[in-house]
Protein backbone atom coordinates (compact mmCIF):
# COMPACT_ATOMS: atom_id res chain seq x y z
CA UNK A 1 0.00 0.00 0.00
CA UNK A 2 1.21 3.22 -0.83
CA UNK A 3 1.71 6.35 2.20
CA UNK A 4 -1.04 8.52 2.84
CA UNK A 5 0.05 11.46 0.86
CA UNK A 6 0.80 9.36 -2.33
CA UNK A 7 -2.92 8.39 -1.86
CA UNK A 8 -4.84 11.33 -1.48
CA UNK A 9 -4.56 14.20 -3.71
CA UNK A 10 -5.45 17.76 -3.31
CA UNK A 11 -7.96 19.69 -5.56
CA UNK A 12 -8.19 22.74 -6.89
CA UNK A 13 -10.35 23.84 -3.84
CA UNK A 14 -7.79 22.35 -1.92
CA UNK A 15 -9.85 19.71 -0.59
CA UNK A 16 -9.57 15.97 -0.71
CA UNK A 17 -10.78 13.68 -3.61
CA UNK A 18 -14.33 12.47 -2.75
CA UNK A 19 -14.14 9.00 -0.91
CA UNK A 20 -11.58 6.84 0.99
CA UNK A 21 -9.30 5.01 -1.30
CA UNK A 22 -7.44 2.19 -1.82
CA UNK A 23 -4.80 1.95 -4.67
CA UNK A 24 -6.52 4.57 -6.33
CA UNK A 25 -10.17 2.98 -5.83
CA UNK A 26 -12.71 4.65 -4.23
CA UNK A 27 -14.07 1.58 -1.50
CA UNK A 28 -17.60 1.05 -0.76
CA UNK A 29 -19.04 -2.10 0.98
CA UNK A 30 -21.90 -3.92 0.60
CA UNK A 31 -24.04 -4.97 4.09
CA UNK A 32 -27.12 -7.00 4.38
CA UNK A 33 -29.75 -5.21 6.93
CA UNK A 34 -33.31 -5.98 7.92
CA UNK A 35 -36.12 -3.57 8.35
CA UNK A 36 -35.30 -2.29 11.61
CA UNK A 37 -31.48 -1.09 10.94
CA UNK A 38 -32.37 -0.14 7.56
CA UNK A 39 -34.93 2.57 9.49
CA UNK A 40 -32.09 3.16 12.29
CA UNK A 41 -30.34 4.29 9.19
CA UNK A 42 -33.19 7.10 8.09
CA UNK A 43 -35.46 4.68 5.68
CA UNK A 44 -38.28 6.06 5.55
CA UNK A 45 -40.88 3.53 3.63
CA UNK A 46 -44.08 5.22 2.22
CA UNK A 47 -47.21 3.85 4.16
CA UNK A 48 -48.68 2.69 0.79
CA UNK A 49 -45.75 0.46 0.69
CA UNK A 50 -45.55 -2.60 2.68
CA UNK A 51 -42.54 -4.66 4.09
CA UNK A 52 -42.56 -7.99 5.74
CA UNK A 53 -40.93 -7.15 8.85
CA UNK A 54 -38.29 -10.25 7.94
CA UNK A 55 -37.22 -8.55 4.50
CA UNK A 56 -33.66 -8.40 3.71
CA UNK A 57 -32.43 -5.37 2.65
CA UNK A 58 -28.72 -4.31 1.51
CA UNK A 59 -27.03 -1.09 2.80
CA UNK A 60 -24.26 0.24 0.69
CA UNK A 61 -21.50 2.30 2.78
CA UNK A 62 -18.72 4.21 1.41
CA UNK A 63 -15.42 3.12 3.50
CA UNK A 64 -15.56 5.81 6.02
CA UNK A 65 -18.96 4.46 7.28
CA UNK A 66 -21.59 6.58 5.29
CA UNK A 67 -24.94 5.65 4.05
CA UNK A 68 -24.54 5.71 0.38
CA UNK A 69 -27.93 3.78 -0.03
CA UNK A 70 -30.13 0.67 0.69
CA UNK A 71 -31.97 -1.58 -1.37
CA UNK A 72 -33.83 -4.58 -1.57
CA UNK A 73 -31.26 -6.78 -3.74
CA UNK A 74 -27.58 -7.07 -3.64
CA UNK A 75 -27.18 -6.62 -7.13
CA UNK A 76 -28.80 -3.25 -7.10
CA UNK A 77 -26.30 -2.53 -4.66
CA UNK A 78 -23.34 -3.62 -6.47
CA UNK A 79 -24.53 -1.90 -9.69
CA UNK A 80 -24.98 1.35 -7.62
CA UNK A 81 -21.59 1.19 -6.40
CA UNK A 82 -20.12 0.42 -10.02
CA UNK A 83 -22.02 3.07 -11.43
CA UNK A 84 -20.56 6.02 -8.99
CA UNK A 85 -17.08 4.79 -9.23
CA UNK A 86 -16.86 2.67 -6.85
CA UNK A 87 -15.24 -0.67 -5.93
CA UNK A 88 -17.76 -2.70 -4.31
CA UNK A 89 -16.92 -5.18 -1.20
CA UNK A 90 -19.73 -7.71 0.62
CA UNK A 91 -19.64 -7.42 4.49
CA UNK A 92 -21.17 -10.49 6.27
C-alpha cells in the first residue's frame, strides 16, 4: 500500500478527492440489513408500501462508514456502487 500522501490528492479547492481510497479505488461495501437497521439508518418507507418485517435489505457504505444507499437486492447494490465509481466489497 502506498503512504497517505501518495494516496490522497489535493484539488483545486484544496480539498480531498471524494471518498476513501485504496490503490486509487474509491471503496464502498456492501451490508445485508433488515427492516429495523435499515430505518435506524433514516429509511423512511411510504405507508402505501408494505414490508414484511423479515425482508432483507442491503445497505451500501462508502469506507468511512456513510450511508450511500439501501436496497432490496444485492445486485442493485453492487450496480450502484459500479455506477458512482466505486469498488464494491460484501460485508457479512
Amino acid at each position: 500500500m502506498r503512504h497517505e500522501e501518495e494516496i490522497y490528492e489535493d484539488d483545486d479547492d484544496g480539498s480531498l478527492e471524494d471518498g476513501p481510497v485504496f490503490e486509487g479505488a474509491r471503496l464502498a461495501y456492501i451490508k445485508p440489513i433488515n427492516l429495523e437497521e435499515a430505518r435506524a439508518m433514516g429509511l423512511v418507507v411510504p405507508s402505501e408500501i408494505k414490508l414484511p418485517a423479515n425482508v432483507k435489505l442491503y445497505a451500501l457504505h462508502a469506507a468511512d462508514g456513510t450511508t450511500l444507499g439501501i436496497t432490496d437486492n444485492w445486485a442493485a447494490a453492487y450496480s450502484a456502487a459500479v455506477q458512482n465509481n466505486f469498488v464494491p466489497l460484501s460485508v457479512h
